[in-house]
ModelCIF file with pLDDT and N, C-alpha, C, O atoms, coordinates in Angstrom:
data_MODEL
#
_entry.id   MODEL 
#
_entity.id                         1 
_entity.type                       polymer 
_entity.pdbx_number_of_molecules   1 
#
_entity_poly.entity_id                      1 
_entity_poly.type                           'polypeptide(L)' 
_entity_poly.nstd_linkage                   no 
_entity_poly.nstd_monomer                   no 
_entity_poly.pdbx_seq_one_letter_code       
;(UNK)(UNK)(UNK)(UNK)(UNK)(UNK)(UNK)(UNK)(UNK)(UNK)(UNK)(UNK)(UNK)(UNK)(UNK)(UNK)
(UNK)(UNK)(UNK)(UNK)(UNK)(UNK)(UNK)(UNK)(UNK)(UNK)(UNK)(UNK)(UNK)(UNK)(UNK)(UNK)
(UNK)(UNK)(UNK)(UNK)(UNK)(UNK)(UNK)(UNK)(UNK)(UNK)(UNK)(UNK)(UNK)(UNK)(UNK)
;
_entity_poly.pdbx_seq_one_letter_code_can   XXXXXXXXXXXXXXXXXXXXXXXXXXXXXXXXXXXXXXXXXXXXXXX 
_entity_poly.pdbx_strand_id                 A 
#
loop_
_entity_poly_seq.entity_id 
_entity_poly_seq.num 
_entity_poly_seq.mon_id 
_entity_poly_seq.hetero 
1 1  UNK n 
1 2  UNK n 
1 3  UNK n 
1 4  UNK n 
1 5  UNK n 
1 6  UNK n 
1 7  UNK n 
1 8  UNK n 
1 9  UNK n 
1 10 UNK n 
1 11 UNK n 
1 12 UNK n 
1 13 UNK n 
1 14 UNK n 
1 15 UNK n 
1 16 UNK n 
1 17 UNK n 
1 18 UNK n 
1 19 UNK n 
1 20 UNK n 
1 21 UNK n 
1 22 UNK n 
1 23 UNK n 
1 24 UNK n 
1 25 UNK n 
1 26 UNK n 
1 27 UNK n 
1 28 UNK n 
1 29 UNK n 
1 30 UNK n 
1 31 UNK n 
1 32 UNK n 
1 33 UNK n 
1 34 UNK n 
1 35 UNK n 
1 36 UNK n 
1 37 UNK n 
1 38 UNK n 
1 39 UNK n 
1 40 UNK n 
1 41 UNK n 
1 42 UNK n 
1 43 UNK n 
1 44 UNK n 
1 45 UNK n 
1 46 UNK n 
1 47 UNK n 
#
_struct_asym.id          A 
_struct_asym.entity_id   1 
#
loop_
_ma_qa_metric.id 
_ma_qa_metric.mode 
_ma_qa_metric.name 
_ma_qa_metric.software_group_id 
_ma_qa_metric.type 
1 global pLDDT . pLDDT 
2 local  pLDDT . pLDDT 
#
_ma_qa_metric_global.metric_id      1 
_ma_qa_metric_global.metric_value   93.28 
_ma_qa_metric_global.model_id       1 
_ma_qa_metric_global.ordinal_id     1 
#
loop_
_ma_qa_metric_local.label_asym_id 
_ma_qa_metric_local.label_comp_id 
_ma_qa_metric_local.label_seq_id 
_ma_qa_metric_local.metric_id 
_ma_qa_metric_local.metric_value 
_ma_qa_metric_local.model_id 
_ma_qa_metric_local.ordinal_id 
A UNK 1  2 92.00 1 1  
A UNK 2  2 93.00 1 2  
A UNK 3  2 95.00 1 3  
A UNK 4  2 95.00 1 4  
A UNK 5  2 96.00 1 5  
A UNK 6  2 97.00 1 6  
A UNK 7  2 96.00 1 7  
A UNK 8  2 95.00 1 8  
A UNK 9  2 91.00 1 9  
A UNK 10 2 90.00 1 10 
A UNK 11 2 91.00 1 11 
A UNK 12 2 90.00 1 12 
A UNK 13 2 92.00 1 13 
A UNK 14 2 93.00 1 14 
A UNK 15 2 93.00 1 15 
A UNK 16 2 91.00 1 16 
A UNK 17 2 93.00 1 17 
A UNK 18 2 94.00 1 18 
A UNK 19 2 91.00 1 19 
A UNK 20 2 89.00 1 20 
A UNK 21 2 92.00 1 21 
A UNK 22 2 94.00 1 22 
A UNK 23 2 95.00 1 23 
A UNK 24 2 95.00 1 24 
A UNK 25 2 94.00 1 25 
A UNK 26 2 95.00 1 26 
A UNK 27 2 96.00 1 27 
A UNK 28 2 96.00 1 28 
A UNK 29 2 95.00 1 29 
A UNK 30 2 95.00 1 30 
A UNK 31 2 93.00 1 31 
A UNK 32 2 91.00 1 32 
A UNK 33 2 92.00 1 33 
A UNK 34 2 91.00 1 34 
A UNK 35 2 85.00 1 35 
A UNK 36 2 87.00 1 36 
A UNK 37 2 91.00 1 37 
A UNK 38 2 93.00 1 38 
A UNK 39 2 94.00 1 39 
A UNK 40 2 94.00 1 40 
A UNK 41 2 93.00 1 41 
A UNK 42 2 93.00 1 42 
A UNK 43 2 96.00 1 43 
A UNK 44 2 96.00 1 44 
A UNK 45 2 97.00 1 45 
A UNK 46 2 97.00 1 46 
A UNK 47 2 97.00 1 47 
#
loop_
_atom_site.group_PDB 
_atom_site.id 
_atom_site.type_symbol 
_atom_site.label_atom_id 
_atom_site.label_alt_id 
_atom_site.label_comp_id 
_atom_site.label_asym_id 
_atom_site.label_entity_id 
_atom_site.label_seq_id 
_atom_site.pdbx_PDB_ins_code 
_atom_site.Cartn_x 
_atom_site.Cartn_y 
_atom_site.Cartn_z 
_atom_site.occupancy 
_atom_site.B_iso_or_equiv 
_atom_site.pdbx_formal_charge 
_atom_site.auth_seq_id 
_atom_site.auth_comp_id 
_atom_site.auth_asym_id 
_atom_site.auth_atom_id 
_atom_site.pdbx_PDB_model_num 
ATOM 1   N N  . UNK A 1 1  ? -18.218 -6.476  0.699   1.00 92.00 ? 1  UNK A N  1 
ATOM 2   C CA . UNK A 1 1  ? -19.327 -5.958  -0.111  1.00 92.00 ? 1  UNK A CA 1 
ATOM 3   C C  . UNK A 1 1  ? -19.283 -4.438  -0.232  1.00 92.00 ? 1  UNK A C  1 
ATOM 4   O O  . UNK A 1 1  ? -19.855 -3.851  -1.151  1.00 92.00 ? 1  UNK A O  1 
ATOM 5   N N  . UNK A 1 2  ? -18.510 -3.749  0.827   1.00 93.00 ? 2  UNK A N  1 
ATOM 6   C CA . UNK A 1 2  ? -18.589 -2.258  0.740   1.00 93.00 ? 2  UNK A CA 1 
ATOM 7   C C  . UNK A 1 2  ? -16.752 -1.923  0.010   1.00 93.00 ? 2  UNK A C  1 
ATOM 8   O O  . UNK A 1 2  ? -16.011 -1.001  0.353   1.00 93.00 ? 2  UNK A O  1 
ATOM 9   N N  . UNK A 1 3  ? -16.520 -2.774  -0.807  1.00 95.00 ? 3  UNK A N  1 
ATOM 10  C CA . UNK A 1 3  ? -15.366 -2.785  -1.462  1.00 95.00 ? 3  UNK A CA 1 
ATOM 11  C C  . UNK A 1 3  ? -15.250 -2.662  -3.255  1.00 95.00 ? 3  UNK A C  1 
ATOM 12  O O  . UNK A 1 3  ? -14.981 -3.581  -4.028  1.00 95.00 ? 3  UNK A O  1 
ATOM 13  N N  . UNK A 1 4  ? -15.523 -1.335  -3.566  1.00 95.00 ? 4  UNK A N  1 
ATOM 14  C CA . UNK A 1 4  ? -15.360 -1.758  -5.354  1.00 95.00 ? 4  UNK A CA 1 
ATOM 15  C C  . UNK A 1 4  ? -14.441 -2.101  -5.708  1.00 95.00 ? 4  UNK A C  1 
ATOM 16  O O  . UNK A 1 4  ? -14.535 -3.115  -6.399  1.00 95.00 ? 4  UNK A O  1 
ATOM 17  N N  . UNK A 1 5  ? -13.036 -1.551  -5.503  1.00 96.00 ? 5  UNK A N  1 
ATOM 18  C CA . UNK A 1 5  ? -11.915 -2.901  -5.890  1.00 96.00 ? 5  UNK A CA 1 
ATOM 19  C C  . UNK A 1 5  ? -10.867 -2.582  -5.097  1.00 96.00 ? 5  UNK A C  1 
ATOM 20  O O  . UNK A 1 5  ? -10.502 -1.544  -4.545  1.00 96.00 ? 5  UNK A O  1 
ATOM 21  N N  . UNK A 1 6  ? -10.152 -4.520  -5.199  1.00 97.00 ? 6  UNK A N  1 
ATOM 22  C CA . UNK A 1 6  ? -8.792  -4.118  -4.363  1.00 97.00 ? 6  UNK A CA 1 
ATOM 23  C C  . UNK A 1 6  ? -7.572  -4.285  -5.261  1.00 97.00 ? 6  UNK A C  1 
ATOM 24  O O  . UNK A 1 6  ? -7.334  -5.122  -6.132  1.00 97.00 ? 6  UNK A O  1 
ATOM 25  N N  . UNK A 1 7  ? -6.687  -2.991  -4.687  1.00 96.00 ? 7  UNK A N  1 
ATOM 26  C CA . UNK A 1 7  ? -5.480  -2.775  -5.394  1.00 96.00 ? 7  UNK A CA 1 
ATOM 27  C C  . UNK A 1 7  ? -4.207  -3.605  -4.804  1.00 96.00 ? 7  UNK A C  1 
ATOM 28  O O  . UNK A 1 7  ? -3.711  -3.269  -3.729  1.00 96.00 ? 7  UNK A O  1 
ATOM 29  N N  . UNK A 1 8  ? -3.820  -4.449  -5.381  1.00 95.00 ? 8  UNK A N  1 
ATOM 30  C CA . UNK A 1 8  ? -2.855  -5.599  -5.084  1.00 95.00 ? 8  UNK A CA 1 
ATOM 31  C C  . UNK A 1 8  ? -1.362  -4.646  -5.134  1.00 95.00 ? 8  UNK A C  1 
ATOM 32  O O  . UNK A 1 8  ? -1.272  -4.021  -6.191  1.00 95.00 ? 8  UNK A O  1 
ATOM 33  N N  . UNK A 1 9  ? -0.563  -4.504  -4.480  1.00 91.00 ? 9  UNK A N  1 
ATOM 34  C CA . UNK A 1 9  ? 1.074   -3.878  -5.163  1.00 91.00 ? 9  UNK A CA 1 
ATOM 35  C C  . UNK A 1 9  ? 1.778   -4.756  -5.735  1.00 91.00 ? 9  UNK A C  1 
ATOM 36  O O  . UNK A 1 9  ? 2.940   -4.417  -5.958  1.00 91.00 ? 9  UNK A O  1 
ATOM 37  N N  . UNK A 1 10 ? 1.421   -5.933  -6.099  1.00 90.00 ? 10 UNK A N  1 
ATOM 38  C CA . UNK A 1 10 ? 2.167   -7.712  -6.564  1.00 90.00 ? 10 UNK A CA 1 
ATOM 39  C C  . UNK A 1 10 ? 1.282   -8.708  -6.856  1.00 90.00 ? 10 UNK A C  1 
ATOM 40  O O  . UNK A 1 10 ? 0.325   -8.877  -6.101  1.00 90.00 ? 10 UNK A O  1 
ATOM 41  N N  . UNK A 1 11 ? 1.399   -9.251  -7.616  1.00 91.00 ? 11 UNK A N  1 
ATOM 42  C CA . UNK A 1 11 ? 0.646   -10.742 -8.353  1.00 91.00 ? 11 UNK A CA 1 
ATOM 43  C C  . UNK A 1 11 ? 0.624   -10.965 -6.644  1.00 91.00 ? 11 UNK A C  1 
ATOM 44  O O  . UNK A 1 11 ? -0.203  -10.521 -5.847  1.00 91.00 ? 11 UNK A O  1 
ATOM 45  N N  . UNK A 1 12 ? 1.548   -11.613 -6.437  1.00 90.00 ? 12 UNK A N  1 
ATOM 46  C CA . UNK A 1 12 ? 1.737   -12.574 -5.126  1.00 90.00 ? 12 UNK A CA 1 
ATOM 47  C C  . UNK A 1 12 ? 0.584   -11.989 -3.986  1.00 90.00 ? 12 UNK A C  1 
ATOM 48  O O  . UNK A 1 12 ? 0.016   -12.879 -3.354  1.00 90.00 ? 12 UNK A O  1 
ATOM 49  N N  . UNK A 1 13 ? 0.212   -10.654 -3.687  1.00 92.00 ? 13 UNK A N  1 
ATOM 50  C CA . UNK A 1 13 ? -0.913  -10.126 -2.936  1.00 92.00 ? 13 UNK A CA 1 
ATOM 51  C C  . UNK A 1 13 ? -2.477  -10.074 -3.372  1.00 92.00 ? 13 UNK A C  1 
ATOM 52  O O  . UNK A 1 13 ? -3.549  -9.951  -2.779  1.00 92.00 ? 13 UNK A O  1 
ATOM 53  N N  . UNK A 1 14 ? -2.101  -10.213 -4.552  1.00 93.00 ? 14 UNK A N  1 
ATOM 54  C CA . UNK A 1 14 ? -3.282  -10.299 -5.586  1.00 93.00 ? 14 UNK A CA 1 
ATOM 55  C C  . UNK A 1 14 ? -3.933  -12.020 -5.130  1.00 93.00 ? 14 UNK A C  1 
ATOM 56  O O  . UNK A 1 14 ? -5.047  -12.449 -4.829  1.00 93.00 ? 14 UNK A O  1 
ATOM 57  N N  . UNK A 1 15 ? -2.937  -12.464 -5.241  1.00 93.00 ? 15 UNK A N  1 
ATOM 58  C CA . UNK A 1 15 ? -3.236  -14.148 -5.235  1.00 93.00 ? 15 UNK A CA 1 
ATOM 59  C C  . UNK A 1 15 ? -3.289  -14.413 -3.619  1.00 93.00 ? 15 UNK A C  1 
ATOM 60  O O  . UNK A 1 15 ? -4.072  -15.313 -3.313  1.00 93.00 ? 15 UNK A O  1 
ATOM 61  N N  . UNK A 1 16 ? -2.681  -13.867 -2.661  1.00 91.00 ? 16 UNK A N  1 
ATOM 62  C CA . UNK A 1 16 ? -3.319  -14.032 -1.078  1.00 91.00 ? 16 UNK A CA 1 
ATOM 63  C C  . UNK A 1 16 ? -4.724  -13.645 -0.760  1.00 91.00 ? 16 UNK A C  1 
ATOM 64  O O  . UNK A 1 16 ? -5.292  -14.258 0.144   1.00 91.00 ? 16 UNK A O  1 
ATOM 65  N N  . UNK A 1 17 ? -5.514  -12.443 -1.573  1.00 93.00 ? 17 UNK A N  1 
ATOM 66  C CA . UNK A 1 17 ? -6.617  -12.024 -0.884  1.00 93.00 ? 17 UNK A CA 1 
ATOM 67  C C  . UNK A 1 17 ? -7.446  -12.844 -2.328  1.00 93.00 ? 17 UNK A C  1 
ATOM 68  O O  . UNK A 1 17 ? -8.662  -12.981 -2.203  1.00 93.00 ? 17 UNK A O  1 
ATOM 69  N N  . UNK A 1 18 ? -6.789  -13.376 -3.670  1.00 94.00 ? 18 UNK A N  1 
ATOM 70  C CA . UNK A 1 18 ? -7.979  -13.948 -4.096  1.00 94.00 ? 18 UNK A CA 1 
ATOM 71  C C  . UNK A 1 18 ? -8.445  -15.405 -3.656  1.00 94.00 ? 18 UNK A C  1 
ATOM 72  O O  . UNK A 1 18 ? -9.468  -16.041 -3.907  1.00 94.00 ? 18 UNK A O  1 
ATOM 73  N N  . UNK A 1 19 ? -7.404  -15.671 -2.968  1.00 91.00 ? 19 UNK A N  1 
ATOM 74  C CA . UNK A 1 19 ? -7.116  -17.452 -2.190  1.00 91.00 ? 19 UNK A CA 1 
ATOM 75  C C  . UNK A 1 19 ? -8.054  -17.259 -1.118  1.00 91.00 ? 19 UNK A C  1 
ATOM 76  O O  . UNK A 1 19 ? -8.981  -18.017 -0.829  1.00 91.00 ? 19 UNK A O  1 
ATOM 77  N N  . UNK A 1 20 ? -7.815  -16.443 -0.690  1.00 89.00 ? 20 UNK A N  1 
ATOM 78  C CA . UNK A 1 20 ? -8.830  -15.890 0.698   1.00 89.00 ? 20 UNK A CA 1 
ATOM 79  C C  . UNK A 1 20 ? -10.111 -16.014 0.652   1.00 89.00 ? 20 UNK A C  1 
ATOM 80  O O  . UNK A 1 20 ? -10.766 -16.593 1.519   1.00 89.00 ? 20 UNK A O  1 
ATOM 81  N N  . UNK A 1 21 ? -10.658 -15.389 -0.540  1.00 92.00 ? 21 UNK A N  1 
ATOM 82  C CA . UNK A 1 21 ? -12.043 -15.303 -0.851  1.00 92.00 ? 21 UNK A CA 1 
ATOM 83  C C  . UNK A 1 21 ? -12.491 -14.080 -1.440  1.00 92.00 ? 21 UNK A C  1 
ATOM 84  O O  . UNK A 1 21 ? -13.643 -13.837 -1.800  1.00 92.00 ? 21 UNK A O  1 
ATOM 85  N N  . UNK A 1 22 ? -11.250 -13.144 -1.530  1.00 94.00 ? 22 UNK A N  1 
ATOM 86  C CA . UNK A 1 22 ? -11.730 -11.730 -2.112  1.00 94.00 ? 22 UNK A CA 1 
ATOM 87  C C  . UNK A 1 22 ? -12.375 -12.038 -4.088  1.00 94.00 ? 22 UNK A C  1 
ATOM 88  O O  . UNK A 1 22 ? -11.739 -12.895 -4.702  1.00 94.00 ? 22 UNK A O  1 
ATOM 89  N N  . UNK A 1 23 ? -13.487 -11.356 -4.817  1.00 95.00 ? 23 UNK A N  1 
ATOM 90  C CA . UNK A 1 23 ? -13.729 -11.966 -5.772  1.00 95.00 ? 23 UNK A CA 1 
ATOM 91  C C  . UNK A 1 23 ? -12.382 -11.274 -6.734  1.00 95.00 ? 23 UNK A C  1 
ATOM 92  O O  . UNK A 1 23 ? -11.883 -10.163 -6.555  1.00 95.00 ? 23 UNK A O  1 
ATOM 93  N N  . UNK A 1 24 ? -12.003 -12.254 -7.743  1.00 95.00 ? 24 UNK A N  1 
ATOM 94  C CA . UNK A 1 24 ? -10.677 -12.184 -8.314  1.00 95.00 ? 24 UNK A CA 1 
ATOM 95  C C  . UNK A 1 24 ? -10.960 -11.005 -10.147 1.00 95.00 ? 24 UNK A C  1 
ATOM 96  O O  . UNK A 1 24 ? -10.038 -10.697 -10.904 1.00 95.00 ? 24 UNK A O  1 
ATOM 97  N N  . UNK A 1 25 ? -12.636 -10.579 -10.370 1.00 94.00 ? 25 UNK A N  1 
ATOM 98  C CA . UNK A 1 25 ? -13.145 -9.737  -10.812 1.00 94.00 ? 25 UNK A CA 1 
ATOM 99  C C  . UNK A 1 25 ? -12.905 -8.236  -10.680 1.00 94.00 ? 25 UNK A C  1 
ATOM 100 O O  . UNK A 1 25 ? -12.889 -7.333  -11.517 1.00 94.00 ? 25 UNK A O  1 
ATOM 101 N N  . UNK A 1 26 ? -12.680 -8.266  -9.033  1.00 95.00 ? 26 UNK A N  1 
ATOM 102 C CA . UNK A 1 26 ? -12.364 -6.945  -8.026  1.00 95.00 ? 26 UNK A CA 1 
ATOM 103 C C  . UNK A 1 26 ? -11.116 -6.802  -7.988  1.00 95.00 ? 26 UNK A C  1 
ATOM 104 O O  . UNK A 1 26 ? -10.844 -5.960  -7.133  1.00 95.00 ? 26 UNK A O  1 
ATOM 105 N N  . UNK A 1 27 ? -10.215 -7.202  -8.489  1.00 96.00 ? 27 UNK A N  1 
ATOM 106 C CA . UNK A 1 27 ? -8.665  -7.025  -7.952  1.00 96.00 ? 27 UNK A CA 1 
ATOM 107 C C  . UNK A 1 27 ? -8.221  -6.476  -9.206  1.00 96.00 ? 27 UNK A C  1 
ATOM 108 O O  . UNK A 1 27 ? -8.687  -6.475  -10.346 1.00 96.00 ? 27 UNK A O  1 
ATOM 109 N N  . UNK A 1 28 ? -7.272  -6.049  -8.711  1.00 96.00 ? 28 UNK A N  1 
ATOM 110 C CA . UNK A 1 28 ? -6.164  -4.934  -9.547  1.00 96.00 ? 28 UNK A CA 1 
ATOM 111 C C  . UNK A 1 28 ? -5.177  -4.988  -8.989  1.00 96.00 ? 28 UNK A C  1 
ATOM 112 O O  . UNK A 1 28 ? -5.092  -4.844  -7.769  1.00 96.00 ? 28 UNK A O  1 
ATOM 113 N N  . UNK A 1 29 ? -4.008  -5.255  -9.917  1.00 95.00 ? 29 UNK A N  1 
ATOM 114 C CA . UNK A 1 29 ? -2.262  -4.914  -10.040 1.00 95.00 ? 29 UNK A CA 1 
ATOM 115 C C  . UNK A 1 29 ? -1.517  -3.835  -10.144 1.00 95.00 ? 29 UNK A C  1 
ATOM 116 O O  . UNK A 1 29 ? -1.183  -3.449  -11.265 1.00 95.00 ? 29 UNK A O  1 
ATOM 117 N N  . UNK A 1 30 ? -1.215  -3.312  -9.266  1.00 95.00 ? 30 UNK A N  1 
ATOM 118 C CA . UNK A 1 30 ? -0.528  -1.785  -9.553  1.00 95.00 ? 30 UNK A CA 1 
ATOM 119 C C  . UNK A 1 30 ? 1.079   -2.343  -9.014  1.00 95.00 ? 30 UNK A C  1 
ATOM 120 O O  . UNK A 1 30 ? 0.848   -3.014  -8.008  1.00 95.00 ? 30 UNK A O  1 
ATOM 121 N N  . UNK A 1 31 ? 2.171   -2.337  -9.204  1.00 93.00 ? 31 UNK A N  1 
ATOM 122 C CA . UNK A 1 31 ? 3.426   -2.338  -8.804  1.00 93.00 ? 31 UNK A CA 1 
ATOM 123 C C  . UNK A 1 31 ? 3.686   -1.140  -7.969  1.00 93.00 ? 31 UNK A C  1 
ATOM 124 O O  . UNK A 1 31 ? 3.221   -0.062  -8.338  1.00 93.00 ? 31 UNK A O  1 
ATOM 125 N N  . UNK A 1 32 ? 4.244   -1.208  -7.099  1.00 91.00 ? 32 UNK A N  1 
ATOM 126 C CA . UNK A 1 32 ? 5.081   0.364   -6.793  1.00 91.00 ? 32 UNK A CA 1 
ATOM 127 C C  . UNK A 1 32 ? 5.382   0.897   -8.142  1.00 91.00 ? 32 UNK A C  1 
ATOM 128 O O  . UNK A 1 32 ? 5.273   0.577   -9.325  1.00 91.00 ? 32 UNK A O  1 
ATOM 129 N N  . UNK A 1 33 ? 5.970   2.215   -7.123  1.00 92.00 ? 33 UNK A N  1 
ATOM 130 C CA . UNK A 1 33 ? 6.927   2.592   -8.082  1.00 92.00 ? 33 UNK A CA 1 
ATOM 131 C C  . UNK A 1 33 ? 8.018   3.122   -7.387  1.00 92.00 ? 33 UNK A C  1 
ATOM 132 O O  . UNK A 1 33 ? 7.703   3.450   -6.243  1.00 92.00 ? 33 UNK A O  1 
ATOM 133 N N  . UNK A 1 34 ? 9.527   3.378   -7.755  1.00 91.00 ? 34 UNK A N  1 
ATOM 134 C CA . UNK A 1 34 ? 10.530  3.792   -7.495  1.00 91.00 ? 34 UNK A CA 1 
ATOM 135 C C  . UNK A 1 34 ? 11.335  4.862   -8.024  1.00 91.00 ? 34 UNK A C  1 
ATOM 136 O O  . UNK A 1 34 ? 11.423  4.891   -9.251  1.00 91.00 ? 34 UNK A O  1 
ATOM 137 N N  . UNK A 1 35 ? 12.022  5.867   -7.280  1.00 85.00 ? 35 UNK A N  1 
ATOM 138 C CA . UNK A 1 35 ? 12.958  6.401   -7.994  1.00 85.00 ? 35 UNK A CA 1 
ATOM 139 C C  . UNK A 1 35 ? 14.162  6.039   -7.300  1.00 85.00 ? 35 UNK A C  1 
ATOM 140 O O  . UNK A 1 35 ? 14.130  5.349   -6.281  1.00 85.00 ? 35 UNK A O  1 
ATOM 141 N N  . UNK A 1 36 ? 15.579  6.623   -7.980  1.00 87.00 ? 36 UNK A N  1 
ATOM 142 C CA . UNK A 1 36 ? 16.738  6.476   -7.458  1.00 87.00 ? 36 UNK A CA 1 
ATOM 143 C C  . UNK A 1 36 ? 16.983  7.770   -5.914  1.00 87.00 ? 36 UNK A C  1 
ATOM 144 O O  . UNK A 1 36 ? 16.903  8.994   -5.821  1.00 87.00 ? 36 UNK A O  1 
ATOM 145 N N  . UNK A 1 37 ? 17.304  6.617   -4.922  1.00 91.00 ? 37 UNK A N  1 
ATOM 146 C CA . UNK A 1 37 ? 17.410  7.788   -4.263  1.00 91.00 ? 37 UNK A CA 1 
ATOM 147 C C  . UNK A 1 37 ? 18.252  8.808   -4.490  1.00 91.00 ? 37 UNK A C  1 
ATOM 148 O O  . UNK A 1 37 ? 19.022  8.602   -5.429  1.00 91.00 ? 37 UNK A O  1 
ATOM 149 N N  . UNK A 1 38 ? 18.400  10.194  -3.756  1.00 93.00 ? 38 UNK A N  1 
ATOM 150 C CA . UNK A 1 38 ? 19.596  11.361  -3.981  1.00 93.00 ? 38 UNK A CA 1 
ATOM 151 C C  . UNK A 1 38 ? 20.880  10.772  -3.456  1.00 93.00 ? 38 UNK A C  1 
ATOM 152 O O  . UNK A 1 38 ? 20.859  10.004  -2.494  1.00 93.00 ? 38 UNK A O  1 
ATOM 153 N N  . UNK A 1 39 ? 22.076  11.136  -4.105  1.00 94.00 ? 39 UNK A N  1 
ATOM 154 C CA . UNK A 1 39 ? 23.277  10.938  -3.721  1.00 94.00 ? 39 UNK A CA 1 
ATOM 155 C C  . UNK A 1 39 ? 23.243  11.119  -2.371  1.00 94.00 ? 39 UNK A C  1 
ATOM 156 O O  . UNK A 1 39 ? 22.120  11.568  -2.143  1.00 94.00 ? 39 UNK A O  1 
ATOM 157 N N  . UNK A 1 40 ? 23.880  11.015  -1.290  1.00 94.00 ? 40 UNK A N  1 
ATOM 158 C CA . UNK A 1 40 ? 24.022  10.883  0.243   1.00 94.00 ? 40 UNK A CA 1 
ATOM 159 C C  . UNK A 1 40 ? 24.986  12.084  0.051   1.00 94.00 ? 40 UNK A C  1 
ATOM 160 O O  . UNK A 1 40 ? 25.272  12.549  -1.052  1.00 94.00 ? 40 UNK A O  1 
ATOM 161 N N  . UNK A 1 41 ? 25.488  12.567  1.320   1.00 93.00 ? 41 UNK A N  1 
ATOM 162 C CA . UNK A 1 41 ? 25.617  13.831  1.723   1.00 93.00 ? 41 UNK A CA 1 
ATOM 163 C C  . UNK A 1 41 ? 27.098  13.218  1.891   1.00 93.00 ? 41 UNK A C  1 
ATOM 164 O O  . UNK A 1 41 ? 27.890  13.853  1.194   1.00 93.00 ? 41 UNK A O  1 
ATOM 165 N N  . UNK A 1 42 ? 27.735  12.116  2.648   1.00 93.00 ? 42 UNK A N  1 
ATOM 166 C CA . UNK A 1 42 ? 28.742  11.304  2.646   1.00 93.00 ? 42 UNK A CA 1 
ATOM 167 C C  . UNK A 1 42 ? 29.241  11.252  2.152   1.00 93.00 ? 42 UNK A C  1 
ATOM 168 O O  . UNK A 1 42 ? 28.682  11.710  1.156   1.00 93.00 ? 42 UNK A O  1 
ATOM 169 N N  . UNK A 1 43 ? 30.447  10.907  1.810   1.00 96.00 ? 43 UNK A N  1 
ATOM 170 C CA . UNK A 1 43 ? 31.350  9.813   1.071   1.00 96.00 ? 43 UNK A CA 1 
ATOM 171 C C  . UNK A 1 43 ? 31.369  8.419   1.914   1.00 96.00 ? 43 UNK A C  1 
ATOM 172 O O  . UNK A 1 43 ? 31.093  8.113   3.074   1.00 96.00 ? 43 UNK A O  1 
ATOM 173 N N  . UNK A 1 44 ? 31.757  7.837   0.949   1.00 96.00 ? 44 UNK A N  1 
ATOM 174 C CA . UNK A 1 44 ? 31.829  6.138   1.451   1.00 96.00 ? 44 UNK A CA 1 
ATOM 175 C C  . UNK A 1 44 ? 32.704  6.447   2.951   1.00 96.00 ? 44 UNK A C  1 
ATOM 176 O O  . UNK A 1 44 ? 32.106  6.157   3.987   1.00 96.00 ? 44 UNK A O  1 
ATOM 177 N N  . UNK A 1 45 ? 34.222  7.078   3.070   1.00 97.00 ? 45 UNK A N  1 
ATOM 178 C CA . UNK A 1 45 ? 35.018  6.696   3.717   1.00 97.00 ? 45 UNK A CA 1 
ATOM 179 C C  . UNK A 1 45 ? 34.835  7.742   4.923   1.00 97.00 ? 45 UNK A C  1 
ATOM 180 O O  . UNK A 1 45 ? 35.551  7.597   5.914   1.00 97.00 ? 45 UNK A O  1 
ATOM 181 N N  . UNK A 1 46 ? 33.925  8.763   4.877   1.00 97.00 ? 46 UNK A N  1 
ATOM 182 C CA . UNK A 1 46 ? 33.304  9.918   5.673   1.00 97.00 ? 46 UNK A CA 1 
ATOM 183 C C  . UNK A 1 46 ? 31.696  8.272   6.453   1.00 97.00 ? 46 UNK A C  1 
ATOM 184 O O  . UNK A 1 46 ? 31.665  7.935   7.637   1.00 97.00 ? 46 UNK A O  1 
ATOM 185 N N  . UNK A 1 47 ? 31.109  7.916   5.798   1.00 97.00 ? 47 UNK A N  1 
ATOM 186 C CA . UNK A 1 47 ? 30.613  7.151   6.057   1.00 97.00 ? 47 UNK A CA 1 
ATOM 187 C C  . UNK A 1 47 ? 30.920  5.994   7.341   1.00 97.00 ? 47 UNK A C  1 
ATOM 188 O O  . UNK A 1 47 ? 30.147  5.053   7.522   1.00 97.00 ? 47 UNK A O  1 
#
């Protein structure tokens, strides 16, 4: 009740806390997000 909404990172988390009992009104889908990591400092065969 002291919750205005919950932010899911996946359908699939979205659908655990609305199975649960969280109200499915209150929920929200946000994905991560990603970048590419930086090249490594390595080479493969330094690796």
């Amino acid at each position: 009740s002291r919750t205005d909404l919950l932010i899911a990172n996946s359908q699939s988390v979205s659908d655990f806390y609305s199975t649960g009992g969280f109200p499915k009104d209150r929920i929200r889908v946000i994905p991560n997000g990603v970048i590419s990591p930086s090249q490594p400092e390595l080479t493969k065969a330094e690796f």
